[in-house]
N, C-alpha and C. Protein backbone atom coordinates (compact mmCIF):
# COMPACT_ATOMS: atom_id res chain seq x y z
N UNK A 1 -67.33 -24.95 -37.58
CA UNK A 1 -66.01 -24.93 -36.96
C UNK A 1 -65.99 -23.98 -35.77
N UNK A 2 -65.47 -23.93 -35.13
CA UNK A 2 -65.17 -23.65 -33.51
C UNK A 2 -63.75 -23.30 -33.93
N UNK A 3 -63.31 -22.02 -33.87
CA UNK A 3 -62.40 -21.57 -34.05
C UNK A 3 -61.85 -20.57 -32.57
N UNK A 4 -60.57 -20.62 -31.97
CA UNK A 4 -59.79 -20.20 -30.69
C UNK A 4 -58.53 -19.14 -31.47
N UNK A 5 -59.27 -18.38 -31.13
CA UNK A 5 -57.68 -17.19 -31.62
C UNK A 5 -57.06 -16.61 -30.12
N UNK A 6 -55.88 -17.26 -29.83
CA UNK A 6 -55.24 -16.24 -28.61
C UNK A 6 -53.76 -15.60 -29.15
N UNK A 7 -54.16 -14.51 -28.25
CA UNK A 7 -53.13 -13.23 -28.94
C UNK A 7 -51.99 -12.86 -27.31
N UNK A 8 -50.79 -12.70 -27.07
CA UNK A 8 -50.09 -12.38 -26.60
C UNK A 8 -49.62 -11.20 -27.03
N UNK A 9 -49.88 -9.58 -26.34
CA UNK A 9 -49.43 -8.55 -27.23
C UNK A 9 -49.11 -7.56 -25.72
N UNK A 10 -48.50 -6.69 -26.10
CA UNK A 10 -47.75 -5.68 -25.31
C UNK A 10 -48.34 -4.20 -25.30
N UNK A 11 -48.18 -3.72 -26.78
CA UNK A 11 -49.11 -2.35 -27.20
C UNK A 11 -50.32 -2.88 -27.65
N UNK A 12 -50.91 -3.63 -27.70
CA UNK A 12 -52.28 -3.86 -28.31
C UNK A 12 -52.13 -4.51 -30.30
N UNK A 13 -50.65 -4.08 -30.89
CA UNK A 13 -51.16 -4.66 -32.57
C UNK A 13 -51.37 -6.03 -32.29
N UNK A 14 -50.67 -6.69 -31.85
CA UNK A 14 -50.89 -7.97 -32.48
C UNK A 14 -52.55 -8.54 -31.99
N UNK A 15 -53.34 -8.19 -31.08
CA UNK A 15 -54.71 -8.03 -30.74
C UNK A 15 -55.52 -7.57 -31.88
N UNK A 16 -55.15 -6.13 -32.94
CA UNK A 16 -55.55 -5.24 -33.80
C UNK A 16 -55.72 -6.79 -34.91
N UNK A 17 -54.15 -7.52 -35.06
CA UNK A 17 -54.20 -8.39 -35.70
C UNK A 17 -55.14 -9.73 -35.77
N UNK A 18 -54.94 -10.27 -34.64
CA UNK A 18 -56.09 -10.71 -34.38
C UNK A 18 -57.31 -10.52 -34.54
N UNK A 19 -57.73 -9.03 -34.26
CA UNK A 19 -59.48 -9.34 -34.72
C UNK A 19 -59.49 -9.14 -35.98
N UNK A 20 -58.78 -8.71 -37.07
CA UNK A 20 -58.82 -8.79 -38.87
C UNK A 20 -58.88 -10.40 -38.79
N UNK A 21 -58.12 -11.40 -38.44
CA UNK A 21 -57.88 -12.80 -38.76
C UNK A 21 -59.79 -12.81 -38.04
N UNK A 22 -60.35 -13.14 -36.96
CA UNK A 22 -61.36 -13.34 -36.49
C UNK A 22 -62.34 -12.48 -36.95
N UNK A 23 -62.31 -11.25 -38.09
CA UNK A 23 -63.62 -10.95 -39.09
C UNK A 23 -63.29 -12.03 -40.61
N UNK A 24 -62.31 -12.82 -40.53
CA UNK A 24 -62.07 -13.66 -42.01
C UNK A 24 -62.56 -15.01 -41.32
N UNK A 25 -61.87 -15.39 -40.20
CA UNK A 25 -62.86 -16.32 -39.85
C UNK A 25 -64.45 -16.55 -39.92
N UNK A 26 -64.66 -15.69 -39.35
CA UNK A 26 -66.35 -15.50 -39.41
C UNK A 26 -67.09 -15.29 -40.68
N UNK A 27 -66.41 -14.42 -41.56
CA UNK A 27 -67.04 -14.60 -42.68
C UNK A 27 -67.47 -16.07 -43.25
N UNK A 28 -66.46 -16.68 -42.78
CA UNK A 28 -65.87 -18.32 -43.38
C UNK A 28 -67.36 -19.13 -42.89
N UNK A 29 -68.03 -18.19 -41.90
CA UNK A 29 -68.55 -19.09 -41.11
C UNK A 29 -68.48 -19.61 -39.81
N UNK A 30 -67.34 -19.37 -39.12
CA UNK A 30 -66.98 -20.56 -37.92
C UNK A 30 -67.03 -19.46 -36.74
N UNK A 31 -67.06 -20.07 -35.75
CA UNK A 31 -68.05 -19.83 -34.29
C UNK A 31 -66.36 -19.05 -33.85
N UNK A 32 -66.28 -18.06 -33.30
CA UNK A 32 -65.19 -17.51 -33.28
C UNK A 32 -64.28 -17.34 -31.85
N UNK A 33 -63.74 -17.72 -30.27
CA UNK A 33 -63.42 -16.87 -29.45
C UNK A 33 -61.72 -16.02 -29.46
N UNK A 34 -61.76 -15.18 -29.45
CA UNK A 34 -60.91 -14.10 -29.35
C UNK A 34 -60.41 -14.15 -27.38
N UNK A 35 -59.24 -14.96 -27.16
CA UNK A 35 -59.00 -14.21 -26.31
C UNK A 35 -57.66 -14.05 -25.59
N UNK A 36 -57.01 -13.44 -24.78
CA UNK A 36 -55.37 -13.06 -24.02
C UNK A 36 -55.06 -14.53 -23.68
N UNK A 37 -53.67 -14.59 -23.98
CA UNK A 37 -52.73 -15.69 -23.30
C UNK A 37 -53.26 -15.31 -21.87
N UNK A 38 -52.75 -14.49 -20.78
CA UNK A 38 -53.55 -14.95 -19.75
C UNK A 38 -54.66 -15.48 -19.26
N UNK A 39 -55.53 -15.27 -20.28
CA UNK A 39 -57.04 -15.68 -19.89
C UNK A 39 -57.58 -17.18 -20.48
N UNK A 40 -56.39 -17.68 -21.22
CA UNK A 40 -56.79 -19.21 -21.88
C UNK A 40 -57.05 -20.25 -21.20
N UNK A 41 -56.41 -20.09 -19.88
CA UNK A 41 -56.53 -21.32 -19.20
C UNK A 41 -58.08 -21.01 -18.43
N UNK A 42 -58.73 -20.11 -19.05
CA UNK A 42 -60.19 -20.25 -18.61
C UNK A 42 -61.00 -21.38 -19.29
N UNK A 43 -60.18 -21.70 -20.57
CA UNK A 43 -61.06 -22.11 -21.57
C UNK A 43 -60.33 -23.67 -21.40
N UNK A 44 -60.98 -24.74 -22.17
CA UNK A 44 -60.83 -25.77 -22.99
C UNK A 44 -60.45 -26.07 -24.52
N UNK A 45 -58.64 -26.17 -25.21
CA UNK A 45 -58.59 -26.88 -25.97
C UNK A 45 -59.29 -27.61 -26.84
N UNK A 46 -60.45 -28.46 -26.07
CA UNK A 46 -60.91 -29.81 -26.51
C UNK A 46 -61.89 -29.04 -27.37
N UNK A 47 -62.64 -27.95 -26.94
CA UNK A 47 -63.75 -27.35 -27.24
C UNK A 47 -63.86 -26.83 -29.04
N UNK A 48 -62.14 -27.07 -29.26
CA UNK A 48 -62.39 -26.18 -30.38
C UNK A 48 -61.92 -26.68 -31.82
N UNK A 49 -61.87 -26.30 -32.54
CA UNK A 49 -61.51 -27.17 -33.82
C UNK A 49 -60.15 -26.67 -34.52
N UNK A 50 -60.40 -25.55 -34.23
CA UNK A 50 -58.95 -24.92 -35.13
C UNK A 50 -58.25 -23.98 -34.00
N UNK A 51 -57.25 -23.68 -33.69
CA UNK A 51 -56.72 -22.56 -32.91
C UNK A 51 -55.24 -21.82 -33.50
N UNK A 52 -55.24 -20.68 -33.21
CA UNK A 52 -54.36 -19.78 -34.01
C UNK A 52 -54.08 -19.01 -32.87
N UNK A 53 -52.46 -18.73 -32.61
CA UNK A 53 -51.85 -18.11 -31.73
C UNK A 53 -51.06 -16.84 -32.08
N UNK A 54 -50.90 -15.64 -32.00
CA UNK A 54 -49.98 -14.49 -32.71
C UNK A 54 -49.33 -14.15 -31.03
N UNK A 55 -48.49 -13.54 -31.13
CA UNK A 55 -47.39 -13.30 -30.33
C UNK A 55 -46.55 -12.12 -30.86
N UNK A 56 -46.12 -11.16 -30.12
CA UNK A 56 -45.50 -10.01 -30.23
C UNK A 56 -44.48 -10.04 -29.51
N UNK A 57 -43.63 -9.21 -30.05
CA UNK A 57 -41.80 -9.25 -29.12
C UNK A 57 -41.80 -7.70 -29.05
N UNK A 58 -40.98 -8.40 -27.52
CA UNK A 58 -40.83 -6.69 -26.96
C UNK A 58 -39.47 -7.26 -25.98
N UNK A 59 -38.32 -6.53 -26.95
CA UNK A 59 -36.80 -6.62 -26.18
C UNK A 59 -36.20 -7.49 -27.03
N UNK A 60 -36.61 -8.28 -27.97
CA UNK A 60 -35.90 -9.43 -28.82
C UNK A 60 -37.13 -10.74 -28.04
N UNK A 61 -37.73 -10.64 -27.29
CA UNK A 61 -38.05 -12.03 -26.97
C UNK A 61 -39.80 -12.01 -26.89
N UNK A 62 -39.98 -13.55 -27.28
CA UNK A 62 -41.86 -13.23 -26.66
C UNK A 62 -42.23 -13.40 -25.00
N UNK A 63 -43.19 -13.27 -24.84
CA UNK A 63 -43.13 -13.49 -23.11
C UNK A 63 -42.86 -14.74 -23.44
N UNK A 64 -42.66 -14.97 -21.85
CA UNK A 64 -41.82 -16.64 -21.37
C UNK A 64 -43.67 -17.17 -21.32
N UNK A 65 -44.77 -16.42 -20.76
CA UNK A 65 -45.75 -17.19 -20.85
C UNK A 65 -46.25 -18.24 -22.10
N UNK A 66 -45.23 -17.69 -23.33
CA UNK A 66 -46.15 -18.00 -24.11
C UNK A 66 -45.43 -19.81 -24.39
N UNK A 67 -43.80 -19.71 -24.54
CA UNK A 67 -43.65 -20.85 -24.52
C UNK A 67 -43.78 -21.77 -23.56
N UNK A 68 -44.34 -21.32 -22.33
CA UNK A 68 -44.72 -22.22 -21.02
C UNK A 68 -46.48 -23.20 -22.14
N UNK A 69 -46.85 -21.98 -22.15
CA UNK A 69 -48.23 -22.51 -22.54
C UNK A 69 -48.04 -23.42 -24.00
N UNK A 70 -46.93 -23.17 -24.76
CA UNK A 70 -47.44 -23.88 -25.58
C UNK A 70 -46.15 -25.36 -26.06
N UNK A 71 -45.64 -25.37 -25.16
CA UNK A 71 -44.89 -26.53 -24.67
C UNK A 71 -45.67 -27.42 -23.95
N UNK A 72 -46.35 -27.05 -22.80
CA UNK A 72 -47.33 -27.73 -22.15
C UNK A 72 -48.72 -28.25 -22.80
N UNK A 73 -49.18 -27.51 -24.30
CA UNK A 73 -50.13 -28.42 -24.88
C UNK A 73 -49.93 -28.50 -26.33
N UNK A 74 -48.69 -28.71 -26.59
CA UNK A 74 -47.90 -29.13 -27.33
C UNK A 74 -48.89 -30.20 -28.51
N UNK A 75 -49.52 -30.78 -27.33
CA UNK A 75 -50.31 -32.42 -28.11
C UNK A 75 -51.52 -32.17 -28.39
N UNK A 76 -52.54 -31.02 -27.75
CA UNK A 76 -53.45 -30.69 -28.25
C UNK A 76 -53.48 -29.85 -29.37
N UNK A 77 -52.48 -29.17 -29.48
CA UNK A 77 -52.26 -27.89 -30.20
C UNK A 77 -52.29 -28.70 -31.56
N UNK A 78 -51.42 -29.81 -31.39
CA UNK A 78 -51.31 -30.58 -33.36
C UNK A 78 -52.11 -31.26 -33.43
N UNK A 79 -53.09 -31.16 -32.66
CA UNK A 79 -54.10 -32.16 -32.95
C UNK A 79 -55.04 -31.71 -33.15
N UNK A 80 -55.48 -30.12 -33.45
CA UNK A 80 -55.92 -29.21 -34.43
C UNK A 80 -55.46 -28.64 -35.75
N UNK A 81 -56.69 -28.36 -35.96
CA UNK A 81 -55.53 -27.29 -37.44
C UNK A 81 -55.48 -26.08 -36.52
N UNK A 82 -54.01 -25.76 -36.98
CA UNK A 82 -53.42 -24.89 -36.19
C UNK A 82 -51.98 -23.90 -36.60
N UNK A 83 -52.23 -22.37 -36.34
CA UNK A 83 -51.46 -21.39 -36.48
C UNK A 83 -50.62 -21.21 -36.03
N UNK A 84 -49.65 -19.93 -35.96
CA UNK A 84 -49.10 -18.96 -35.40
C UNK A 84 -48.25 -18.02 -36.16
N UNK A 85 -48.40 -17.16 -35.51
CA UNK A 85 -47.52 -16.03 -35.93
C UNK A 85 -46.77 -15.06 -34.80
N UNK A 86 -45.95 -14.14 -35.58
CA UNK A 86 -45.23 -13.34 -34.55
C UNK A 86 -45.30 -12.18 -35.18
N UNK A 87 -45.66 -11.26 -34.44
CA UNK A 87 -45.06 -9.52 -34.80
C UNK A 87 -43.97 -8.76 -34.08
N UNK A 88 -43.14 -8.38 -34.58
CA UNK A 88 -42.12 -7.64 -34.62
C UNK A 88 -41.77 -6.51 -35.63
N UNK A 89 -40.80 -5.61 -35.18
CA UNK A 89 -40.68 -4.82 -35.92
C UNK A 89 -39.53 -5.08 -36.70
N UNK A 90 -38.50 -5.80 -36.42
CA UNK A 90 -37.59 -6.11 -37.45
C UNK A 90 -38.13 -6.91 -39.01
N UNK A 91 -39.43 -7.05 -38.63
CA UNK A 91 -39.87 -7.63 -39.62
C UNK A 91 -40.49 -6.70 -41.02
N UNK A 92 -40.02 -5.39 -40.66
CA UNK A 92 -40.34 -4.64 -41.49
C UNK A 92 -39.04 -4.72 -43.05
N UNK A 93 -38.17 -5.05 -42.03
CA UNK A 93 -36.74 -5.26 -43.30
C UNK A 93 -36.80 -6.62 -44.05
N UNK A 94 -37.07 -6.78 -45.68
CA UNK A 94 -37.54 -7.16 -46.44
C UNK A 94 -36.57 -8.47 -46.26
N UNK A 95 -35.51 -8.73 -45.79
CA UNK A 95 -35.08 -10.15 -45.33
C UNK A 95 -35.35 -10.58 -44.16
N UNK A 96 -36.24 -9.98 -43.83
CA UNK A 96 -36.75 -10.92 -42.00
C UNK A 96 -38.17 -10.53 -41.82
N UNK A 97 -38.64 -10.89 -43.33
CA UNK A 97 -39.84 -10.77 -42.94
C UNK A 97 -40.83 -11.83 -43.58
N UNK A 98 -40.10 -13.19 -43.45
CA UNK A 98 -40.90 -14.15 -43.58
C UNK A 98 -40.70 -15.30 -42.32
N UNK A 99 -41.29 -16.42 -42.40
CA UNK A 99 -40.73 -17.18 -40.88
C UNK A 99 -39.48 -18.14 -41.46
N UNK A 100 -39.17 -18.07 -42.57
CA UNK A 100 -37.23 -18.76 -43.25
C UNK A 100 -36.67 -17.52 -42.40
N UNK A 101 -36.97 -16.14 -42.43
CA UNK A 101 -36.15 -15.52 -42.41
C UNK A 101 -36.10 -14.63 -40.97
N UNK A 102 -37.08 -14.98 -40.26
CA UNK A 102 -37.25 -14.12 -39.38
C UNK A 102 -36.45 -14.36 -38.29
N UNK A 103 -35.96 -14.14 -37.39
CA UNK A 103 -34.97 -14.58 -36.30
C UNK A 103 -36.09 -14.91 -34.95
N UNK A 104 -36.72 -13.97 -34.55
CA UNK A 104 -37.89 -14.17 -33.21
C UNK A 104 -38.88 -15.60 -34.14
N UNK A 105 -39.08 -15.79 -35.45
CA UNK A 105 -39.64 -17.10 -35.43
C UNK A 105 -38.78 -18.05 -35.21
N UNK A 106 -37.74 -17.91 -36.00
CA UNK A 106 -37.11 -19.09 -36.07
C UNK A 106 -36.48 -19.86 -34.69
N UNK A 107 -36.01 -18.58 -33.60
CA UNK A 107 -35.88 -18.89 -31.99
C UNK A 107 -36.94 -19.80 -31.69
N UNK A 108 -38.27 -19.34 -31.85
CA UNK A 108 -39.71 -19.57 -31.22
C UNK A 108 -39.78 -21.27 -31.99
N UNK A 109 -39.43 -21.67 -33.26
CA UNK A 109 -39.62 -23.01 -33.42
C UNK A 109 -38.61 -23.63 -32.50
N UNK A 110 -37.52 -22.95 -32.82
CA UNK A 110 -36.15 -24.12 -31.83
C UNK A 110 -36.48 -24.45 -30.33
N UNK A 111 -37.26 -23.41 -30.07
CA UNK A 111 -37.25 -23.04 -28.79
C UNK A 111 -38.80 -24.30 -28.14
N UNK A 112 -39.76 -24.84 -29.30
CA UNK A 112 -41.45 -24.57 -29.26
C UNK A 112 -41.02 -26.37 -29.26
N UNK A 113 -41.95 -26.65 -28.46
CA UNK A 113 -42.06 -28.17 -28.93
C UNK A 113 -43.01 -28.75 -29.81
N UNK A 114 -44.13 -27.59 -29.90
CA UNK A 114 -44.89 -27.23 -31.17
C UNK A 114 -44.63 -26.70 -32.38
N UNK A 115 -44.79 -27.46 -33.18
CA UNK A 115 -44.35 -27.20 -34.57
C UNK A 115 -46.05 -27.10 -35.63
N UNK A 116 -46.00 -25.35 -35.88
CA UNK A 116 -47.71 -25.19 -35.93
C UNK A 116 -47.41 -25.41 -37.62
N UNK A 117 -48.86 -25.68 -37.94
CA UNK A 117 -48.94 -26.10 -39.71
C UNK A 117 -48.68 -24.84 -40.45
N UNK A 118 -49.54 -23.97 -39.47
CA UNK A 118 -49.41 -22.25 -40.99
C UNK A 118 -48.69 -21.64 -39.73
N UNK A 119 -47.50 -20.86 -40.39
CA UNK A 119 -46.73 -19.90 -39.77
C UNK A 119 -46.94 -18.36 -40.79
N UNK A 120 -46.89 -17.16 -39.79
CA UNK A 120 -46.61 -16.26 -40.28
C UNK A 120 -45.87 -14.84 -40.08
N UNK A 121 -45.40 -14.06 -40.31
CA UNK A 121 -44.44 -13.01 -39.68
C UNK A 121 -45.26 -11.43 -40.09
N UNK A 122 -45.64 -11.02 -39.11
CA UNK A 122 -45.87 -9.42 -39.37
C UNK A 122 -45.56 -8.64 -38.66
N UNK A 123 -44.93 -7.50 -39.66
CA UNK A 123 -44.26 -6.27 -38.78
C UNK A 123 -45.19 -5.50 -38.00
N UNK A 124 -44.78 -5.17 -36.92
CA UNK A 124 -45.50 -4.49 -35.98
C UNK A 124 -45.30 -3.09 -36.19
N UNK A 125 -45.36 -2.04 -34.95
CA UNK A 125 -45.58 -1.07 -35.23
C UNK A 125 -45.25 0.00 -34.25
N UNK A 126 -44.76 0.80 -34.11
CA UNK A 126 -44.34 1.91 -32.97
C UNK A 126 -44.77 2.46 -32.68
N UNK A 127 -45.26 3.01 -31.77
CA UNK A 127 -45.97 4.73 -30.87
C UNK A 127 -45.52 5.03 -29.92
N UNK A 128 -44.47 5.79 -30.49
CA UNK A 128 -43.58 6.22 -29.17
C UNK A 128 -44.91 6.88 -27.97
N UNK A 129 -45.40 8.09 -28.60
CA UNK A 129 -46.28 8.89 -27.80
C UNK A 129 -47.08 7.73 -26.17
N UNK A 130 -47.67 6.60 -26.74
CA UNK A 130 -48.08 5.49 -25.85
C UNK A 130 -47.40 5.09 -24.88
N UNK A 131 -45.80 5.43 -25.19
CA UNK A 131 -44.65 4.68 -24.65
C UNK A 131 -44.37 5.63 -22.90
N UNK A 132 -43.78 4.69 -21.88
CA UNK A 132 -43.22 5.41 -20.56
C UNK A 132 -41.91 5.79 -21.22
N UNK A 133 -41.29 6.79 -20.28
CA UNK A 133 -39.93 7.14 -20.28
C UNK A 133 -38.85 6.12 -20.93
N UNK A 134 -38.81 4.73 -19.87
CA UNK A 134 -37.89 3.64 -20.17
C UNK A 134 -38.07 3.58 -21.80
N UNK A 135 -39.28 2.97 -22.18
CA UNK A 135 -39.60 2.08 -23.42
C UNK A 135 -39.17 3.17 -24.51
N UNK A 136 -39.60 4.03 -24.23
CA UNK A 136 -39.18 5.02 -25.47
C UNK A 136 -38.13 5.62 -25.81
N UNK A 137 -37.32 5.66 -24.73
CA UNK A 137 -35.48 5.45 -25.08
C UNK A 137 -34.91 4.17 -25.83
N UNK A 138 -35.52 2.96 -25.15
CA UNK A 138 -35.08 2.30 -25.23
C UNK A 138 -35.45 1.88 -26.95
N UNK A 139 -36.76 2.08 -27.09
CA UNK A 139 -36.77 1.57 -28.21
C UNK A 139 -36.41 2.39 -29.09
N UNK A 140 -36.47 3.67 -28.77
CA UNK A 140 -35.71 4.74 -29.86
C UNK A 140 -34.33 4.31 -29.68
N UNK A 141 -33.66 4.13 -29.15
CA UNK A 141 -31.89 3.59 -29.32
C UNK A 141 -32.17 2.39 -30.17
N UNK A 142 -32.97 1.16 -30.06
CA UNK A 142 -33.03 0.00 -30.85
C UNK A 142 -32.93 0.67 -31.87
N UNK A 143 -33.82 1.52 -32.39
CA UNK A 143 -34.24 2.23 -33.62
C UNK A 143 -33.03 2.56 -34.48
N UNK A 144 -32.36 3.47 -33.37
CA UNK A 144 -31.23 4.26 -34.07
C UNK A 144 -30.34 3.35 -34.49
N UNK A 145 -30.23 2.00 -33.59
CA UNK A 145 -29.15 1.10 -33.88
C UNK A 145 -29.39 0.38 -35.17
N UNK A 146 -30.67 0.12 -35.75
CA UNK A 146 -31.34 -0.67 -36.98
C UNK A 146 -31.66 0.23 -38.01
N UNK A 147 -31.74 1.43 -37.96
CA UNK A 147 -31.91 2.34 -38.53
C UNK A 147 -33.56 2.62 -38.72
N UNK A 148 -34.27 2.38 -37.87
CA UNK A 148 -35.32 2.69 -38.17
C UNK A 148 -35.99 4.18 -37.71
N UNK A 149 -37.14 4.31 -37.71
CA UNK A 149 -37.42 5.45 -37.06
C UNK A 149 -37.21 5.81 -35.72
N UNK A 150 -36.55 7.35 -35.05
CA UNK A 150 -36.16 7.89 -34.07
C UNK A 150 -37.29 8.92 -33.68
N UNK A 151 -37.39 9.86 -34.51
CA UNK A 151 -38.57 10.49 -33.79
C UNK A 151 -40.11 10.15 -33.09
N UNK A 152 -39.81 10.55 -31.47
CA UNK A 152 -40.30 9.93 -30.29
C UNK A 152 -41.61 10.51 -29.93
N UNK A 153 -42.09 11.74 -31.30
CA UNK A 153 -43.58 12.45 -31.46
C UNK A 153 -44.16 11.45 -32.45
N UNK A 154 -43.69 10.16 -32.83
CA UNK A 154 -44.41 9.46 -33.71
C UNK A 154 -44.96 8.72 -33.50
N UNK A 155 -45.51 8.00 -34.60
CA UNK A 155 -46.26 6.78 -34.23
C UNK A 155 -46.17 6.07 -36.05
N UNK A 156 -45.37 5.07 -35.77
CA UNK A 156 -45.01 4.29 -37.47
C UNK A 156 -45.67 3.22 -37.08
N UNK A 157 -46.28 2.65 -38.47
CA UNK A 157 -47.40 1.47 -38.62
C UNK A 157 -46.47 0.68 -39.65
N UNK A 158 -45.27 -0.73 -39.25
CA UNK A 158 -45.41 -1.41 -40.81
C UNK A 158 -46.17 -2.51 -41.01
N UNK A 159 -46.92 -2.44 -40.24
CA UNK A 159 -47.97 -3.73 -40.56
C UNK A 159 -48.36 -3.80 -41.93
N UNK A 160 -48.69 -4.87 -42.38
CA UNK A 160 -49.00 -4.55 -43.74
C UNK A 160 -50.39 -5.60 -43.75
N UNK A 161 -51.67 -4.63 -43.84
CA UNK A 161 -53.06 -5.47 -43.38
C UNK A 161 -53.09 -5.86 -44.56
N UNK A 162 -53.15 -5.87 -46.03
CA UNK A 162 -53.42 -6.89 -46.78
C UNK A 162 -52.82 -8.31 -46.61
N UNK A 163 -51.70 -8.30 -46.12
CA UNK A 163 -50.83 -9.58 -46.00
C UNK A 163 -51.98 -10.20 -44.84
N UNK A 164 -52.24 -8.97 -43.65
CA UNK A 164 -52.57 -10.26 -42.66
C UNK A 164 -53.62 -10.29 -43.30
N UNK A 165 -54.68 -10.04 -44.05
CA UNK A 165 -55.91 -10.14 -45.00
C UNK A 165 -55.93 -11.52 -45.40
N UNK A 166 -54.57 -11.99 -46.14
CA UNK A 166 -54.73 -13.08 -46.95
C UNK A 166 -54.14 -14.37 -46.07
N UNK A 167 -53.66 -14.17 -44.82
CA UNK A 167 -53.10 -14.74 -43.98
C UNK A 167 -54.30 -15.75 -43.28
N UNK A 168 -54.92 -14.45 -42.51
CA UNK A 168 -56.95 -14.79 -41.95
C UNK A 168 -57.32 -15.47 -42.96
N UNK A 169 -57.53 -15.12 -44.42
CA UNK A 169 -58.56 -15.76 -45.38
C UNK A 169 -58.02 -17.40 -45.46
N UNK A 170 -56.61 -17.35 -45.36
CA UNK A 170 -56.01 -18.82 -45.21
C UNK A 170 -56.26 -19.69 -44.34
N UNK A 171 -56.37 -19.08 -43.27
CA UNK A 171 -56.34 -19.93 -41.91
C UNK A 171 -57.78 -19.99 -41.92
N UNK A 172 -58.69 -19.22 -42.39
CA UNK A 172 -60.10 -19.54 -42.60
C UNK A 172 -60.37 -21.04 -43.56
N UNK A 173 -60.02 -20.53 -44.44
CA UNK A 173 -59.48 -21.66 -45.62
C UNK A 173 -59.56 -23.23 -45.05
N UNK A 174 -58.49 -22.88 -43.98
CA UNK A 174 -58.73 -24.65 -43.83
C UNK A 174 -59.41 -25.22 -42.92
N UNK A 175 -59.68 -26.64 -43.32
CA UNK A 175 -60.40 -27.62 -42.05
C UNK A 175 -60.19 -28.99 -42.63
């Protein structure tokens, strides 16, 4: 198998995420490329057998690149076995953290003319310290408004790598 993992990410997790899914792939066996929504249109679709897309939100929304790209191969995309997921941090609160429940997925189907076979939702993760001036107000006010973490010397992880563990081993899983 010829397996295509592209990742759309902002701070780098959903990338982090990505290469856990692409060491379960490989174990599986299958020929692996890892690479950026910008850099896909280097590649060929046709080339590959399975492809898996993760996507990160930053402001409530994913980039606009991503539903350009995947509206436009809409027909190749189901005509693989084929993923996606989203990370966010609202997905840390135990009712929006599946894709029934998540709000940035559930936009992303209404929104997707692709409708992928395995969906999945993982919470992302904060570092303020990483952050410019803007982002780290800003997302510290999101914070304060959701109640999540405020202090802007931190750095909170809710990813939860066993989930994406069994997520990879799935999407390995099939063919």
């Amino acid at each position: 198998m010829k397996t295509l993992l592209i990742y759309s990410t902002v701070d780098g997790q959903t990338l982090s995420i990505c290469e856990r899914i692409r060491n379960c792939c490989q174990a599986a066996g299958e020929q692996v490329s890892l690479v950026s929504l910008d850099k896909v249109g280097e590649l060929s679709l046709d080339d590959f057998d399975k492809v898996l897309i993760g996507a990160s939100i930053r402001y409530g929304k994913h980039r606009p690149e991503l539903l350009a790209f995947v509206n436009e191969h809409c027909e190749r995309l189901a005509a693989k076995i084929n993923a996606f997921f989203t990370v966010n941090v609202v997905a840390r609160k135990p009712l929006k953290n599946t894709p029934d429940t998540n709000p940035y997925m559930k936009k992303f189907l209404l929104q997707s003319k692709w409708q992928p076979q395995q969906l999945e939702v993982f919470a992302g993760k904060i570092s303020y310290p990483s952050y410019g001036f803007f982002d780290k107000q800003m997302i510290r006010f999101i914070m304060w408004l959701t109640k999540g973490p405020t202090d802007v010397t931190g750095t909170f992880e809710f990813t939860d790598w066993e989930q994406v563990q069994r997520f990879g081993e799935a999407f390995a899983a099939r063919s």
